[in-house]
ModelCIF file with pLDDT and N, C-alpha, C, O atoms, coordinates in Angstrom:
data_MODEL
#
_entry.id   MODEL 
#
_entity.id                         1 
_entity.type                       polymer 
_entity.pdbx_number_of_molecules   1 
#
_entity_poly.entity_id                      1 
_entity_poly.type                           'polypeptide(L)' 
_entity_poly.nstd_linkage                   no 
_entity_poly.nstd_monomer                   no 
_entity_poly.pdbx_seq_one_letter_code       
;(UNK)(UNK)(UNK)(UNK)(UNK)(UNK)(UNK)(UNK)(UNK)(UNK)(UNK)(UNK)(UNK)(UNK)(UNK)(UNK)
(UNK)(UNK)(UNK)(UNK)(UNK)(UNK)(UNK)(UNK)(UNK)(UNK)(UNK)(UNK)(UNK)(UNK)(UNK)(UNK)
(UNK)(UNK)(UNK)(UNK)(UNK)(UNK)(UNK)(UNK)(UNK)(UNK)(UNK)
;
_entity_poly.pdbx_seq_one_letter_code_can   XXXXXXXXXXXXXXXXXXXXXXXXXXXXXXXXXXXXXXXXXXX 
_entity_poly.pdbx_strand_id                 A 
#
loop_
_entity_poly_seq.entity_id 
_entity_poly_seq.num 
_entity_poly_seq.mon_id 
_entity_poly_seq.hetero 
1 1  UNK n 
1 2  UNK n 
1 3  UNK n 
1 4  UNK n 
1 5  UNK n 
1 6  UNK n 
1 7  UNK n 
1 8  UNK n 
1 9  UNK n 
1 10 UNK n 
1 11 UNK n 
1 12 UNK n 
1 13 UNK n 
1 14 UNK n 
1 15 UNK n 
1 16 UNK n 
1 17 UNK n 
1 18 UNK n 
1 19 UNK n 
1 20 UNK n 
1 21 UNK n 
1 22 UNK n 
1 23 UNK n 
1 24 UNK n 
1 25 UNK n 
1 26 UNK n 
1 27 UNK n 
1 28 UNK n 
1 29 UNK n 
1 30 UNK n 
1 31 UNK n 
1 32 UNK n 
1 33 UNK n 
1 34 UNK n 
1 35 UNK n 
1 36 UNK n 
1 37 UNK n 
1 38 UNK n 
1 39 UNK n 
1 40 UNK n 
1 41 UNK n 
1 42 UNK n 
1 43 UNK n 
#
_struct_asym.id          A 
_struct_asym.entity_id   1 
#
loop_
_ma_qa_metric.id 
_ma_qa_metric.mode 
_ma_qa_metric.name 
_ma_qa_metric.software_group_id 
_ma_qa_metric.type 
1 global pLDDT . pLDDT 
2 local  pLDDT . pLDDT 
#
_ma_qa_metric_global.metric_id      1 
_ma_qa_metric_global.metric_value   96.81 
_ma_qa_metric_global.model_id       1 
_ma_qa_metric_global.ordinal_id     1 
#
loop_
_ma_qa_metric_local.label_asym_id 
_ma_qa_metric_local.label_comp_id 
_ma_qa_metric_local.label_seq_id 
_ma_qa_metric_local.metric_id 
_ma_qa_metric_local.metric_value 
_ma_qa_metric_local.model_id 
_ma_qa_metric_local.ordinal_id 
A UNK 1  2 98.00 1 1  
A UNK 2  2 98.00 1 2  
A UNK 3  2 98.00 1 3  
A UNK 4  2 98.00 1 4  
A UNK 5  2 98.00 1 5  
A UNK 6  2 98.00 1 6  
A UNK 7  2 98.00 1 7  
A UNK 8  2 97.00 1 8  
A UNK 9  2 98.00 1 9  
A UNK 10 2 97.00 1 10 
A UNK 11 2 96.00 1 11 
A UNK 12 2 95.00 1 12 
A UNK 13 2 96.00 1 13 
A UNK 14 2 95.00 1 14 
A UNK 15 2 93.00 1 15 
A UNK 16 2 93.00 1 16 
A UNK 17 2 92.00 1 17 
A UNK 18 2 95.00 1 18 
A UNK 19 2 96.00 1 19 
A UNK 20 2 97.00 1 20 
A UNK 21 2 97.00 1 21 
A UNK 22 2 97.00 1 22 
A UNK 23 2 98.00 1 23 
A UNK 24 2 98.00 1 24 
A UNK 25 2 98.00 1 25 
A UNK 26 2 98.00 1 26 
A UNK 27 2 98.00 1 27 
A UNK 28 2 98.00 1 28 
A UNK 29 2 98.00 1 29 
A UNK 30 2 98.00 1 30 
A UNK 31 2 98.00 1 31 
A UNK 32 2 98.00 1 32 
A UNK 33 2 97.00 1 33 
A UNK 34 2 98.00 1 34 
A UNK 35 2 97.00 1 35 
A UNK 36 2 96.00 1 36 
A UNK 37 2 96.00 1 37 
A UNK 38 2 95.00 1 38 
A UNK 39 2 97.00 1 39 
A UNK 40 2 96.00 1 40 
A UNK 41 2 97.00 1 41 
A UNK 42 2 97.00 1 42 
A UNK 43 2 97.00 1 43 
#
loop_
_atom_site.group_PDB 
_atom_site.id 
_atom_site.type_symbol 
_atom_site.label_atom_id 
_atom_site.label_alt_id 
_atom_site.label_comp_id 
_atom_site.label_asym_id 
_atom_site.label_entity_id 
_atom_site.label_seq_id 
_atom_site.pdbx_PDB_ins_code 
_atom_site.Cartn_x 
_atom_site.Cartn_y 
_atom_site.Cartn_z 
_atom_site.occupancy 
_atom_site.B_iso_or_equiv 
_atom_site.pdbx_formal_charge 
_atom_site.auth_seq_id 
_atom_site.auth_comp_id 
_atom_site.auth_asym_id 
_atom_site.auth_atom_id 
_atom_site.pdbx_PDB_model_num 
ATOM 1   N N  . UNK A 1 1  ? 0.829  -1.206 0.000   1.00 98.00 ? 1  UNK A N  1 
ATOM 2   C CA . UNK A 1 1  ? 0.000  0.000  0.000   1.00 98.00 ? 1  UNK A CA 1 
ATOM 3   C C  . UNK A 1 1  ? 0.865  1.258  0.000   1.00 98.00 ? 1  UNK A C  1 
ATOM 4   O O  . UNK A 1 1  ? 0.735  2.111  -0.878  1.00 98.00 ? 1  UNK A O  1 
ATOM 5   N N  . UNK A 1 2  ? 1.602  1.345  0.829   1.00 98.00 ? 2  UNK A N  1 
ATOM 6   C CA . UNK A 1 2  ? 2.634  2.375  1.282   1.00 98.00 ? 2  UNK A CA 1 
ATOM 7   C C  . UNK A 1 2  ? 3.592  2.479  -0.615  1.00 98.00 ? 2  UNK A C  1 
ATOM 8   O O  . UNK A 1 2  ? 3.303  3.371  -1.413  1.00 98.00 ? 2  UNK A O  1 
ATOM 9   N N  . UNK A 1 3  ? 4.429  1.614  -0.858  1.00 98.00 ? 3  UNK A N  1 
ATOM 10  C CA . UNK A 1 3  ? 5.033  1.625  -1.930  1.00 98.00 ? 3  UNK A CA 1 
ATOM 11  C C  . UNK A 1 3  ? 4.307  1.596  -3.442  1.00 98.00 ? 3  UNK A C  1 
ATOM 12  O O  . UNK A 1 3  ? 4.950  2.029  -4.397  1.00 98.00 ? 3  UNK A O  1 
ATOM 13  N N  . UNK A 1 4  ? 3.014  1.101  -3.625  1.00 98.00 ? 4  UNK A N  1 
ATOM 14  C CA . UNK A 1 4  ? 2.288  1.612  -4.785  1.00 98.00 ? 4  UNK A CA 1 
ATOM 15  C C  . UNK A 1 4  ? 1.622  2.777  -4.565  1.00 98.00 ? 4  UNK A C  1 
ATOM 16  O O  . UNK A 1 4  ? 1.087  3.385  -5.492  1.00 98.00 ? 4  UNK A O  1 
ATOM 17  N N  . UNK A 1 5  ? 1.590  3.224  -3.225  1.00 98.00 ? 5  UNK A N  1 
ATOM 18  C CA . UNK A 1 5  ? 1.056  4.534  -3.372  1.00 98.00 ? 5  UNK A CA 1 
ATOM 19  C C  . UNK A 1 5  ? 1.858  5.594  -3.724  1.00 98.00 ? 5  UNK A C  1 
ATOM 20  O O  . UNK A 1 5  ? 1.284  6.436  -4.414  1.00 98.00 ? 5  UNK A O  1 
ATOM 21  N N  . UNK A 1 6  ? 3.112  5.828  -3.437  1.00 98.00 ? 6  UNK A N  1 
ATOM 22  C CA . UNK A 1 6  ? 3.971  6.370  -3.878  1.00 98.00 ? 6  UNK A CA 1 
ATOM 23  C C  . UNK A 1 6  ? 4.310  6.065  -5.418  1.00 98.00 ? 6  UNK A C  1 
ATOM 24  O O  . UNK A 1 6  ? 4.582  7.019  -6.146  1.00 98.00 ? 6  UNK A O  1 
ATOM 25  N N  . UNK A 1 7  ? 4.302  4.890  -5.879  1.00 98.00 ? 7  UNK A N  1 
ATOM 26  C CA . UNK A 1 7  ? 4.464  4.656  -7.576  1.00 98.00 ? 7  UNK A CA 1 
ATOM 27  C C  . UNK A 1 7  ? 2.934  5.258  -8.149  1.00 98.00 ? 7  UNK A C  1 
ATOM 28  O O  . UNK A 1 7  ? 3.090  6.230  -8.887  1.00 98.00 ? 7  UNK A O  1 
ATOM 29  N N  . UNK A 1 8  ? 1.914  4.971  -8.002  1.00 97.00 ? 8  UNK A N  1 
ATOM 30  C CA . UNK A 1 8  ? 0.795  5.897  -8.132  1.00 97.00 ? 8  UNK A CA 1 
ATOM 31  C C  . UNK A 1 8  ? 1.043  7.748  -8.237  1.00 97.00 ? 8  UNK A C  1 
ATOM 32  O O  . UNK A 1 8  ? 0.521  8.470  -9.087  1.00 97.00 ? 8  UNK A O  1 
ATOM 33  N N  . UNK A 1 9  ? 1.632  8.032  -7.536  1.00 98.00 ? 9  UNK A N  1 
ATOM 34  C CA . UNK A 1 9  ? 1.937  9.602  -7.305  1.00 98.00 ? 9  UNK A CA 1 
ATOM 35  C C  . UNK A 1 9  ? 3.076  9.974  -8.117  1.00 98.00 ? 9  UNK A C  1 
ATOM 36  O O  . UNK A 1 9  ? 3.118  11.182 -8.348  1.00 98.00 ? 9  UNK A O  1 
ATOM 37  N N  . UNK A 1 10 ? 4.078  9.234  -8.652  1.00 97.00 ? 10 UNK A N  1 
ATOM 38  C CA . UNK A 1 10 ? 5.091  9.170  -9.519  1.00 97.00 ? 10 UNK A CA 1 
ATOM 39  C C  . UNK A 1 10 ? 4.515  9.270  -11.164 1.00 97.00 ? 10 UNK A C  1 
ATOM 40  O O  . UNK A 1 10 ? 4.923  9.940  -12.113 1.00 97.00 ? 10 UNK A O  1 
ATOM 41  N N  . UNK A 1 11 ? 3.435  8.333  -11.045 1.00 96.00 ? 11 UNK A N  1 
ATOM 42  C CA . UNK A 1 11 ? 2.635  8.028  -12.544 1.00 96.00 ? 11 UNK A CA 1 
ATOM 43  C C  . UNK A 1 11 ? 1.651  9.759  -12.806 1.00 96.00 ? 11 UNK A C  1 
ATOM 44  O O  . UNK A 1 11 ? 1.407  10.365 -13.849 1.00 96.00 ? 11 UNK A O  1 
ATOM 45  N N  . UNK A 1 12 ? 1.377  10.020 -11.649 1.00 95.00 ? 12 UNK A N  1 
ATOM 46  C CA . UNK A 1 12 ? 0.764  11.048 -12.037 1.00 95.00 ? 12 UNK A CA 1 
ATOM 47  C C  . UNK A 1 12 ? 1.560  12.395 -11.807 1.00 95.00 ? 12 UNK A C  1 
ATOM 48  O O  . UNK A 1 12 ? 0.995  13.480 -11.940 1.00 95.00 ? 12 UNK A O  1 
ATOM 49  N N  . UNK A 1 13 ? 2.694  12.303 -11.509 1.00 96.00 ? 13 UNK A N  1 
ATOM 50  C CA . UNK A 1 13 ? 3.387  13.496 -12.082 1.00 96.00 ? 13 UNK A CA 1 
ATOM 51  C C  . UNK A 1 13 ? 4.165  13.271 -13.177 1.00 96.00 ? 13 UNK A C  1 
ATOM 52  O O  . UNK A 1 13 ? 5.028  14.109 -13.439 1.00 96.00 ? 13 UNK A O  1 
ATOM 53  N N  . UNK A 1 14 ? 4.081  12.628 -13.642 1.00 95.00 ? 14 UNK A N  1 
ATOM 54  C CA . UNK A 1 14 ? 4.368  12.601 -14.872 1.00 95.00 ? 14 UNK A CA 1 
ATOM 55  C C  . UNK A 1 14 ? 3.501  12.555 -15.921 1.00 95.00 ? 14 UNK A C  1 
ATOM 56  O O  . UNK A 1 14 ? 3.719  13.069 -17.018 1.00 95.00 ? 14 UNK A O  1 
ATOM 57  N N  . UNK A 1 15 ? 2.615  12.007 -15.641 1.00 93.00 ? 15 UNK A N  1 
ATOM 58  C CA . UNK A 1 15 ? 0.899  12.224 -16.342 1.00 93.00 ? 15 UNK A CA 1 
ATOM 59  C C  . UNK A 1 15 ? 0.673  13.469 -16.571 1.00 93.00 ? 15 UNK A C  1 
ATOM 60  O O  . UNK A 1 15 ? 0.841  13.680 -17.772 1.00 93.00 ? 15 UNK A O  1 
ATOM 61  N N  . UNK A 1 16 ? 0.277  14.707 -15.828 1.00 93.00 ? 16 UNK A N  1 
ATOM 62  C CA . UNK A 1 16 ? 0.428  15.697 -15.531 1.00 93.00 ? 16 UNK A CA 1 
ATOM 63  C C  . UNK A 1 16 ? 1.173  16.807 -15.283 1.00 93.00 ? 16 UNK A C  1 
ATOM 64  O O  . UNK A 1 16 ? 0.769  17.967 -15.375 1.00 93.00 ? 16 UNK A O  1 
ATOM 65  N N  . UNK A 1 17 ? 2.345  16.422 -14.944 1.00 92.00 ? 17 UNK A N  1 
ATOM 66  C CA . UNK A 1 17 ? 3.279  17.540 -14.263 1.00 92.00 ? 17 UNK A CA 1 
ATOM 67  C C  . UNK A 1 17 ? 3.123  18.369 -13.265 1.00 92.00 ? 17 UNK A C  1 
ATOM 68  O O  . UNK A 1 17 ? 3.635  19.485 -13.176 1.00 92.00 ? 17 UNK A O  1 
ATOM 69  N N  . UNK A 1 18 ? 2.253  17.728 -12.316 1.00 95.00 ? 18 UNK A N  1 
ATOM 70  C CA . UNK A 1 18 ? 1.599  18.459 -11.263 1.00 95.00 ? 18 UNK A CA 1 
ATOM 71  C C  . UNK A 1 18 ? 2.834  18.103 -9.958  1.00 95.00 ? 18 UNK A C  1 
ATOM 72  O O  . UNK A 1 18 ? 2.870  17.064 -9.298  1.00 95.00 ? 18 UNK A O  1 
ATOM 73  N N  . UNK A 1 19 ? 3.640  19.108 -9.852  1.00 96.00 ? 19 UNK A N  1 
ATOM 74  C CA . UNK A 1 19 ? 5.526  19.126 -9.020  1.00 96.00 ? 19 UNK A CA 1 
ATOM 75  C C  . UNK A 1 19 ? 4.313  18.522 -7.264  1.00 96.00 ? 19 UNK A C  1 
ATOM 76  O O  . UNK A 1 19 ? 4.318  17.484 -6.601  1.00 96.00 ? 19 UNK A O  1 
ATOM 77  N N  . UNK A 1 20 ? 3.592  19.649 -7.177  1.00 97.00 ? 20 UNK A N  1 
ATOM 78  C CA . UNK A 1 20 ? 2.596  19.284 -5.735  1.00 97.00 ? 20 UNK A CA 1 
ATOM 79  C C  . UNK A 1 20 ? 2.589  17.964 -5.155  1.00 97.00 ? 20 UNK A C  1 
ATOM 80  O O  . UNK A 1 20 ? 2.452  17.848 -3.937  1.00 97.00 ? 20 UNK A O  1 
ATOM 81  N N  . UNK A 1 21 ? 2.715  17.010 -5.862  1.00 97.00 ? 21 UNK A N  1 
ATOM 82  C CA . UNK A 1 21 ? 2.006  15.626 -5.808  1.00 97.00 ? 21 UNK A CA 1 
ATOM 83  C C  . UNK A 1 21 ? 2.557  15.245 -5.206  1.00 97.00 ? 21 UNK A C  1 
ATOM 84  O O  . UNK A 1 21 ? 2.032  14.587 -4.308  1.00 97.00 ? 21 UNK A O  1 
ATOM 85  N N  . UNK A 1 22 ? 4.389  15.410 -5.263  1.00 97.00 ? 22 UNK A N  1 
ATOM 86  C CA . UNK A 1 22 ? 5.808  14.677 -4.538  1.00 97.00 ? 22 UNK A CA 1 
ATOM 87  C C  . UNK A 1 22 ? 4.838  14.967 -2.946  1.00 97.00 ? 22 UNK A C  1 
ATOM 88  O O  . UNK A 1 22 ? 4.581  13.887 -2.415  1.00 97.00 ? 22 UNK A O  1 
ATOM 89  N N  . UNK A 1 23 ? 4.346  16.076 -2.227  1.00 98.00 ? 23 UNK A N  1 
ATOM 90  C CA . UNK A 1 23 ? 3.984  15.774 -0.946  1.00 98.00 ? 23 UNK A CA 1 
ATOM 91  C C  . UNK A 1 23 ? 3.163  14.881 -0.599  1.00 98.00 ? 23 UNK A C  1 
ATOM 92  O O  . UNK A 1 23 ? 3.217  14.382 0.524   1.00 98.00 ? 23 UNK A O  1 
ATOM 93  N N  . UNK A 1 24 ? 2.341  14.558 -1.421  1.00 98.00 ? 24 UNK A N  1 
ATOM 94  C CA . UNK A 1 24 ? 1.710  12.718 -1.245  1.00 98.00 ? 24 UNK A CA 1 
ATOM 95  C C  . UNK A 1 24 ? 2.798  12.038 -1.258  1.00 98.00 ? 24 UNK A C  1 
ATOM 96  O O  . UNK A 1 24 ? 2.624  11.022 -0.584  1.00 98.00 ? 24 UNK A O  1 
ATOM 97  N N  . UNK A 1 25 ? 4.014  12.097 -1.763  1.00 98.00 ? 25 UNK A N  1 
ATOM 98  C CA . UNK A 1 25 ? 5.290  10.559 -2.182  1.00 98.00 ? 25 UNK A CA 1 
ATOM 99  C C  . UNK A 1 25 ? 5.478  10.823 -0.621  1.00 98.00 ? 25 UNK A C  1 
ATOM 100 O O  . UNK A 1 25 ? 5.165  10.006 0.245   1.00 98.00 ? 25 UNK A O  1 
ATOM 101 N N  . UNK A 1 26 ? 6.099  12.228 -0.355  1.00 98.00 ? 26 UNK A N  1 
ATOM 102 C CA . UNK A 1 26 ? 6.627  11.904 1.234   1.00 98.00 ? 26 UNK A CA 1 
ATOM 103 C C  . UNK A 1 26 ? 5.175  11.477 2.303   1.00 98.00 ? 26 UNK A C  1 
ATOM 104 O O  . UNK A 1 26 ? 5.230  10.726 3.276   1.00 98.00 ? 26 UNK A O  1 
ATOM 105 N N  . UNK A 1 27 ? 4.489  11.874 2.019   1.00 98.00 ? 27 UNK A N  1 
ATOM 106 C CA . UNK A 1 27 ? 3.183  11.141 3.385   1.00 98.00 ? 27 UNK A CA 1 
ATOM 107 C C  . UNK A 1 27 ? 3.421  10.346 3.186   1.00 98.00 ? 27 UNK A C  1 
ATOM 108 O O  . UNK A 1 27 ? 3.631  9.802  4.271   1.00 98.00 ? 27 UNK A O  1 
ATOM 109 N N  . UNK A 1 28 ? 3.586  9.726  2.486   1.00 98.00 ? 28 UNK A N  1 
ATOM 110 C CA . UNK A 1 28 ? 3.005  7.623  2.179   1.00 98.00 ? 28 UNK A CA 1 
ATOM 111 C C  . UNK A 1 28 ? 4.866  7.262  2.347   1.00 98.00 ? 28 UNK A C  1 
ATOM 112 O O  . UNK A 1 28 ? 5.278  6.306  3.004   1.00 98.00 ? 28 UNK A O  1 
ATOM 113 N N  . UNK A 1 29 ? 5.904  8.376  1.511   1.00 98.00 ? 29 UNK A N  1 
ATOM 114 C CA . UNK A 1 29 ? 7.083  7.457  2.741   1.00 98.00 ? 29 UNK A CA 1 
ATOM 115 C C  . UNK A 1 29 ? 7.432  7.486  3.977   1.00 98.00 ? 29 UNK A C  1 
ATOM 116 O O  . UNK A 1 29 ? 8.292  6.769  4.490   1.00 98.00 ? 29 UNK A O  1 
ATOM 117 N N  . UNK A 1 30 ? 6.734  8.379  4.552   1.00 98.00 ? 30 UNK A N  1 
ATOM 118 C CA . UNK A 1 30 ? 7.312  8.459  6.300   1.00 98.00 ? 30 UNK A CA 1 
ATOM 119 C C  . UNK A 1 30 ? 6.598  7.598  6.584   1.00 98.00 ? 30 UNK A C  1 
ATOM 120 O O  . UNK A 1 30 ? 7.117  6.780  7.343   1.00 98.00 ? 30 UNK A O  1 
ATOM 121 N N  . UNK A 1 31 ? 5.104  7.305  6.169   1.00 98.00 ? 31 UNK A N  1 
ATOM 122 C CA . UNK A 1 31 ? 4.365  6.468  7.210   1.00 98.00 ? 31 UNK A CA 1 
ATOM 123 C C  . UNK A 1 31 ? 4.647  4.914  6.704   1.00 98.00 ? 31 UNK A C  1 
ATOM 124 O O  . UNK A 1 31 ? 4.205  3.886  7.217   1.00 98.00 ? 31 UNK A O  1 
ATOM 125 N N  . UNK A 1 32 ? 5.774  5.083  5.197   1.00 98.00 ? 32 UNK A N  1 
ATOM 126 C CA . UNK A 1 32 ? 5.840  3.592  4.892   1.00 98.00 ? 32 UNK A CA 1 
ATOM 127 C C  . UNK A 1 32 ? 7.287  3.282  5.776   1.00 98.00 ? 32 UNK A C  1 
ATOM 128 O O  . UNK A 1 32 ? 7.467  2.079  5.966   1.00 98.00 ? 32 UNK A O  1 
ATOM 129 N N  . UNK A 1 33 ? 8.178  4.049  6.255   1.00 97.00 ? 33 UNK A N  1 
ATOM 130 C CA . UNK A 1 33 ? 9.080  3.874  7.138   1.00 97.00 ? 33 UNK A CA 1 
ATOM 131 C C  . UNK A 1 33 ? 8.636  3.819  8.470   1.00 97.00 ? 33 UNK A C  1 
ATOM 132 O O  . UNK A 1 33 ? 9.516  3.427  9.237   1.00 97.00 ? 33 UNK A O  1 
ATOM 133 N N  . UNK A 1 34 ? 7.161  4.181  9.187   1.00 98.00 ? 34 UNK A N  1 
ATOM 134 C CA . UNK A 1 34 ? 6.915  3.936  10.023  1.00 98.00 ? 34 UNK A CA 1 
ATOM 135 C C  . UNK A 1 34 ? 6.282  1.991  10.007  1.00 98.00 ? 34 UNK A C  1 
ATOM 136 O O  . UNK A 1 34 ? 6.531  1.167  10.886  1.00 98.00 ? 34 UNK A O  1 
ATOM 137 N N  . UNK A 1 35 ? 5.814  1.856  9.279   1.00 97.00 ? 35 UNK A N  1 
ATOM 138 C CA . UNK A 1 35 ? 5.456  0.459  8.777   1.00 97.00 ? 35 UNK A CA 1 
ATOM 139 C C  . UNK A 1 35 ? 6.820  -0.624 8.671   1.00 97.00 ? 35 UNK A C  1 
ATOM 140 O O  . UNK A 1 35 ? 6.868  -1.776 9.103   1.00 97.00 ? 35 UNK A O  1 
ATOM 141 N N  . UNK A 1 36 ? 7.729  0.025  8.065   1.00 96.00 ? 36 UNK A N  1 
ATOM 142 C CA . UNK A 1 36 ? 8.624  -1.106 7.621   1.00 96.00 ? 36 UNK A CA 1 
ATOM 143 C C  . UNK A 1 36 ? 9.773  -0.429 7.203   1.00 96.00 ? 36 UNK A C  1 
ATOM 144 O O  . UNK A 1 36 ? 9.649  0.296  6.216   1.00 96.00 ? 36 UNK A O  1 
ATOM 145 N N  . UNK A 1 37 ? 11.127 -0.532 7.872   1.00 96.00 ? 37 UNK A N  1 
ATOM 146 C CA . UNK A 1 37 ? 12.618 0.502  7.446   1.00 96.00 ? 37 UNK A CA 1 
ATOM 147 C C  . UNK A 1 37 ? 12.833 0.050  6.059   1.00 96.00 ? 37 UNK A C  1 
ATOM 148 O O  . UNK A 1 37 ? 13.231 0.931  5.297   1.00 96.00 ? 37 UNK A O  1 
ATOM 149 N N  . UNK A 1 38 ? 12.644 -1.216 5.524   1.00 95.00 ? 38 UNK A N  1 
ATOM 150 C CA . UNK A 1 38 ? 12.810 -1.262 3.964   1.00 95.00 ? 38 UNK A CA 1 
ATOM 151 C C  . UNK A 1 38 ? 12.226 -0.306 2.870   1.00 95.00 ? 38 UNK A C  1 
ATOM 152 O O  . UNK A 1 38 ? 12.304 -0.570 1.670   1.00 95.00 ? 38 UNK A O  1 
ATOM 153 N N  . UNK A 1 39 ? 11.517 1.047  3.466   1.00 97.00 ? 39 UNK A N  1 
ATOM 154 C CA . UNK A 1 39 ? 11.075 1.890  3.129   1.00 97.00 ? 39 UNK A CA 1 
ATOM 155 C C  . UNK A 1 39 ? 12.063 2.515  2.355   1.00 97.00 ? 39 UNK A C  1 
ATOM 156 O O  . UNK A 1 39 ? 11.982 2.821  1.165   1.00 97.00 ? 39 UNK A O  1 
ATOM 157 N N  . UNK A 1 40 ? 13.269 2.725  3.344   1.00 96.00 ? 40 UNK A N  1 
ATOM 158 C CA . UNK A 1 40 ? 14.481 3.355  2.993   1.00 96.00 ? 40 UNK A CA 1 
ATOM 159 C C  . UNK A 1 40 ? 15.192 2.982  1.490   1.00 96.00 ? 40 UNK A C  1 
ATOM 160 O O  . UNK A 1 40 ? 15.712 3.809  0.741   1.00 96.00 ? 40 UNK A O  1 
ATOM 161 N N  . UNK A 1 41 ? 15.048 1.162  1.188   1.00 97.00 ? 41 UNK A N  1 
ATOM 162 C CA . UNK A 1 41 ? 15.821 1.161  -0.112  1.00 97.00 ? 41 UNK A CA 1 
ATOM 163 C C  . UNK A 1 41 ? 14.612 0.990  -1.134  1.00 97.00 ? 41 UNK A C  1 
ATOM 164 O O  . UNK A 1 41 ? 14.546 0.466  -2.246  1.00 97.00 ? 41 UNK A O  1 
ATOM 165 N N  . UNK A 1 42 ? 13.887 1.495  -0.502  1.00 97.00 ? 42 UNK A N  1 
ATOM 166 C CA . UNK A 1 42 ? 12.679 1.922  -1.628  1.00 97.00 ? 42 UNK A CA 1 
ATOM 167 C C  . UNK A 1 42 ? 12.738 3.377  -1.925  1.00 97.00 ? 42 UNK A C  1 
ATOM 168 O O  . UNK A 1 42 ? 12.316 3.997  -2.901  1.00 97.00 ? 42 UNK A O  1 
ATOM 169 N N  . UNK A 1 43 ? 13.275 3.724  -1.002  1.00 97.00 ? 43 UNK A N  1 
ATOM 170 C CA . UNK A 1 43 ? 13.504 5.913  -1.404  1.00 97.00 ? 43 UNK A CA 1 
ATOM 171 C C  . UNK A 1 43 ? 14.696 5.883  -2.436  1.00 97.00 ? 43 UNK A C  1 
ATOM 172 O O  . UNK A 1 43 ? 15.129 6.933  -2.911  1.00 97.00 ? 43 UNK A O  1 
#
């Protein structure tokens, strides 16, 4: 959940070019490093 949500938010800035979106990538990675430190070699 944590890591396709962030690939989700990747697809749509680039879909779009909407720069904003990266602050959805960081919500969904802090709370995916709160979930699981393999978060990290996913950043």
């Amino acid at each position: 959940l944590f890591w396709m949500g962030c690939v989700a938010v990747v697809i749509e800035i680039v879909r779009t070019g909407n720069s904003r979106l990266w602050l959805w990538f960081g919500v969904l990675a802090g709370l995916g490093l709160e979930n699981k430190y393999a978060m990290l070699v996913f950043g």
